[in-house]
C-alpha atoms as a PDB file:
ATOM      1  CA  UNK A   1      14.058 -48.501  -7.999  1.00  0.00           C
ATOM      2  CA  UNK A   2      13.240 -49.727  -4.160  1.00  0.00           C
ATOM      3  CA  UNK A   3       9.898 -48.371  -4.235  1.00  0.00           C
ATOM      4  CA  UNK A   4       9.102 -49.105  -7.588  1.00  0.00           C
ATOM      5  CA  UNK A   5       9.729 -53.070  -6.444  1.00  0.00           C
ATOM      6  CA  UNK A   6       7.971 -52.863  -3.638  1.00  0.00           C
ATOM      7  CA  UNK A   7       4.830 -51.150  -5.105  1.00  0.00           C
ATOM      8  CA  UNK A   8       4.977 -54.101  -8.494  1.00  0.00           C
ATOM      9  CA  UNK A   9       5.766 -56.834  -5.494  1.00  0.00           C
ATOM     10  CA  UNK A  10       3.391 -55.659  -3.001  1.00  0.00           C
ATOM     11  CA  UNK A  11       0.392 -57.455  -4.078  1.00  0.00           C
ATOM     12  CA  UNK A  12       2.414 -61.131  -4.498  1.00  0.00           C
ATOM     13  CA  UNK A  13       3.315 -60.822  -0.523  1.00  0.00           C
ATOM     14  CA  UNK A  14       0.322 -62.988   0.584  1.00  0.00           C
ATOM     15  CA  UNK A  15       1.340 -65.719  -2.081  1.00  0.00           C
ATOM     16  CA  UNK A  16       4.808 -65.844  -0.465  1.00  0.00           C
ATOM     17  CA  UNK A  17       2.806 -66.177   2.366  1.00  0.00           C
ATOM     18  CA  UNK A  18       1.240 -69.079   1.638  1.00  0.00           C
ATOM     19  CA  UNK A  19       4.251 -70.678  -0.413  1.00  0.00           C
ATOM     20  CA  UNK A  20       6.601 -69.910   3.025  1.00  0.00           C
ATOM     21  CA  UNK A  21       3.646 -71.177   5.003  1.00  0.00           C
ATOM     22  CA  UNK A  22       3.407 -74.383   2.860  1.00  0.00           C
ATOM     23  CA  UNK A  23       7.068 -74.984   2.990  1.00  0.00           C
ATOM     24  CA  UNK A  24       6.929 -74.653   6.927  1.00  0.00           C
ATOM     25  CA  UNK A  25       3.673 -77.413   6.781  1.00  0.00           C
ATOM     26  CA  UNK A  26       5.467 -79.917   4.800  1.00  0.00           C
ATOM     27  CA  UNK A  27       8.631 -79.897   6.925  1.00  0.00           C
ATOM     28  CA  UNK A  28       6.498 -80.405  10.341  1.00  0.00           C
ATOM     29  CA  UNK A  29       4.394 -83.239   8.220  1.00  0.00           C
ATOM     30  CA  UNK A  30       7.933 -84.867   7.188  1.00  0.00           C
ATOM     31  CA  UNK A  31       9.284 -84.602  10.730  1.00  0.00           C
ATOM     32  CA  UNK A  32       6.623 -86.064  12.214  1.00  0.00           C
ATOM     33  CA  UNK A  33       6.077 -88.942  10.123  1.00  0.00           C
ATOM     34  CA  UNK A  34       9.666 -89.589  10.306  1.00  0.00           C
ATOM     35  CA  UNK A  35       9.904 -89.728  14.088  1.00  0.00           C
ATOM     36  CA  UNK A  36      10.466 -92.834  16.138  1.00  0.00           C
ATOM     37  CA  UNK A  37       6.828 -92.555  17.903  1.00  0.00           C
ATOM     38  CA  UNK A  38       5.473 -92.788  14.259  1.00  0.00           C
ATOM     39  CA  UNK A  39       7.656 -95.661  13.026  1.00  0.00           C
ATOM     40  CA  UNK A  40       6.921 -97.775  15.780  1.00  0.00           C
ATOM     41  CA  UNK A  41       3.660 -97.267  15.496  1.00  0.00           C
ATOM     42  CA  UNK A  42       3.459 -98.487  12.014  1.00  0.00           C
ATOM     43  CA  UNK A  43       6.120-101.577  13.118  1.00  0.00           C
ATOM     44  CA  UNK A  44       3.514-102.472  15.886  1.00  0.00           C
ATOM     45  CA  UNK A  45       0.299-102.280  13.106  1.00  0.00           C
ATOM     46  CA  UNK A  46       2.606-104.742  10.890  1.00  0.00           C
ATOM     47  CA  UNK A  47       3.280-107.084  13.804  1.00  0.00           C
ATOM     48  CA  UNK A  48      -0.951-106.945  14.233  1.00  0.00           C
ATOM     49  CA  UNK A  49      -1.552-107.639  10.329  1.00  0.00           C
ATOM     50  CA  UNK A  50       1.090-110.560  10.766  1.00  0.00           C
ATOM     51  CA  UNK A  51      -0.954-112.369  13.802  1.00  0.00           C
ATOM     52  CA  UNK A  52      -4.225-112.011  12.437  1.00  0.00           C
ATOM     53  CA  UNK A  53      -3.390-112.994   8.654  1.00  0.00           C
ATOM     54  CA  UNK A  54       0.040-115.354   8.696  1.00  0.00           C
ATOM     55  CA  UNK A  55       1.941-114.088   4.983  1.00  0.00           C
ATOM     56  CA  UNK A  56       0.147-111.072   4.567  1.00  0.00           C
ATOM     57  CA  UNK A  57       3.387-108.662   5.806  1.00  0.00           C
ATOM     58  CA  UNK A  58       5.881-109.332   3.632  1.00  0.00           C
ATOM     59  CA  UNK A  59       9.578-109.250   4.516  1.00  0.00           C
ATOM     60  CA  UNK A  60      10.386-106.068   2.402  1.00  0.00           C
ATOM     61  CA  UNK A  61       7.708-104.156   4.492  1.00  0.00           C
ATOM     62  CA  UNK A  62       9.147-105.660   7.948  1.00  0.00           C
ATOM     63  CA  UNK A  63      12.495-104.827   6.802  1.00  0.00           C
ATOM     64  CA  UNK A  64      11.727-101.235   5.982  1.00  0.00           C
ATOM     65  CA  UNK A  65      10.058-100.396   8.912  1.00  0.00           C
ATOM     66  CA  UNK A  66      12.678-101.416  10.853  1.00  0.00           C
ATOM     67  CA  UNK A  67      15.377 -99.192   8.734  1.00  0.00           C
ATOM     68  CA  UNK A  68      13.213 -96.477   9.150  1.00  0.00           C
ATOM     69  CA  UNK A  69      12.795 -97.052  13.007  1.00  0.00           C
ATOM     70  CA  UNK A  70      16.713 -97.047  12.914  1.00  0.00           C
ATOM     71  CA  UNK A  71      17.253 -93.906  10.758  1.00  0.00           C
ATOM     72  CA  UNK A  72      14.663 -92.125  12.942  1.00  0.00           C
ATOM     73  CA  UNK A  73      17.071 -93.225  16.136  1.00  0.00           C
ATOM     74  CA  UNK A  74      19.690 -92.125  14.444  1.00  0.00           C
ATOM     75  CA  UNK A  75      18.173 -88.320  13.652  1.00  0.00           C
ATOM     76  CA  UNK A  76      17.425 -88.082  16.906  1.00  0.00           C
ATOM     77  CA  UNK A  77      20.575 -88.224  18.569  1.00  0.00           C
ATOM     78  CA  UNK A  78      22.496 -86.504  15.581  1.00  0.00           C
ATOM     79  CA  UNK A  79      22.111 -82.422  16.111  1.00  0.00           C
ATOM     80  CA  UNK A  80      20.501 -80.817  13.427  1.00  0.00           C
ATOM     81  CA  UNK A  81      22.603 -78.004  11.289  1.00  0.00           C
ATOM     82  CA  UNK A  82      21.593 -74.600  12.074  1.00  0.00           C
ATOM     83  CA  UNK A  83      19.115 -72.668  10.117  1.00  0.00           C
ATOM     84  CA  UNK A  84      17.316 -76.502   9.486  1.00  0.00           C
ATOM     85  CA  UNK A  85      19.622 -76.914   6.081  1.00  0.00           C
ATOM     86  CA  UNK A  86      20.973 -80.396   5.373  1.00  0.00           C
ATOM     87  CA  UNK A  87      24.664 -80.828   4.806  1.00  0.00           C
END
């Protein structure tokens, strides 16, 4: 039954491919846009908006920004689980 598996199965390999290769993408893309660089990045572009138009950052955006920023701190110094699963 092994080969008979592998010969039906054989032609979806570069689909799993892709799908792994996908997977792989979106975790670097969610990592990265997650990291502290990135946060303060966007806290420094709401700070801009906020000089040049007074009122046009509201709190709520402020005030996520700056969970994120702490979040991000926090998954940096908290070692990740091995195999990258979450607990």
């Amino acid at each position: 039954m092994g080969l008979l598996s592998w010969t039906i199965g054989l032609p979806l390999q570069p689909v799993r491919g892709v799908v792994a290769l996908g997977g792989v993408i979106q975790q670097q893309v969610e990592q990265e846009e997650h990291s502290a660089p990135s946060v303060r990045r966007r806290l420094e572009e709401l700070e801009q908006a906020q000089e040049q138009d007074p009122g046009s950052v509201s709190e709520e955006q402020e005030r996520e920004a700056l969970e994120e920023i702490t979040s991000a701190r926090v998954r940096a110094t908290t070692p990740e689980t091995p195999g990258g699963g979450e607990r």
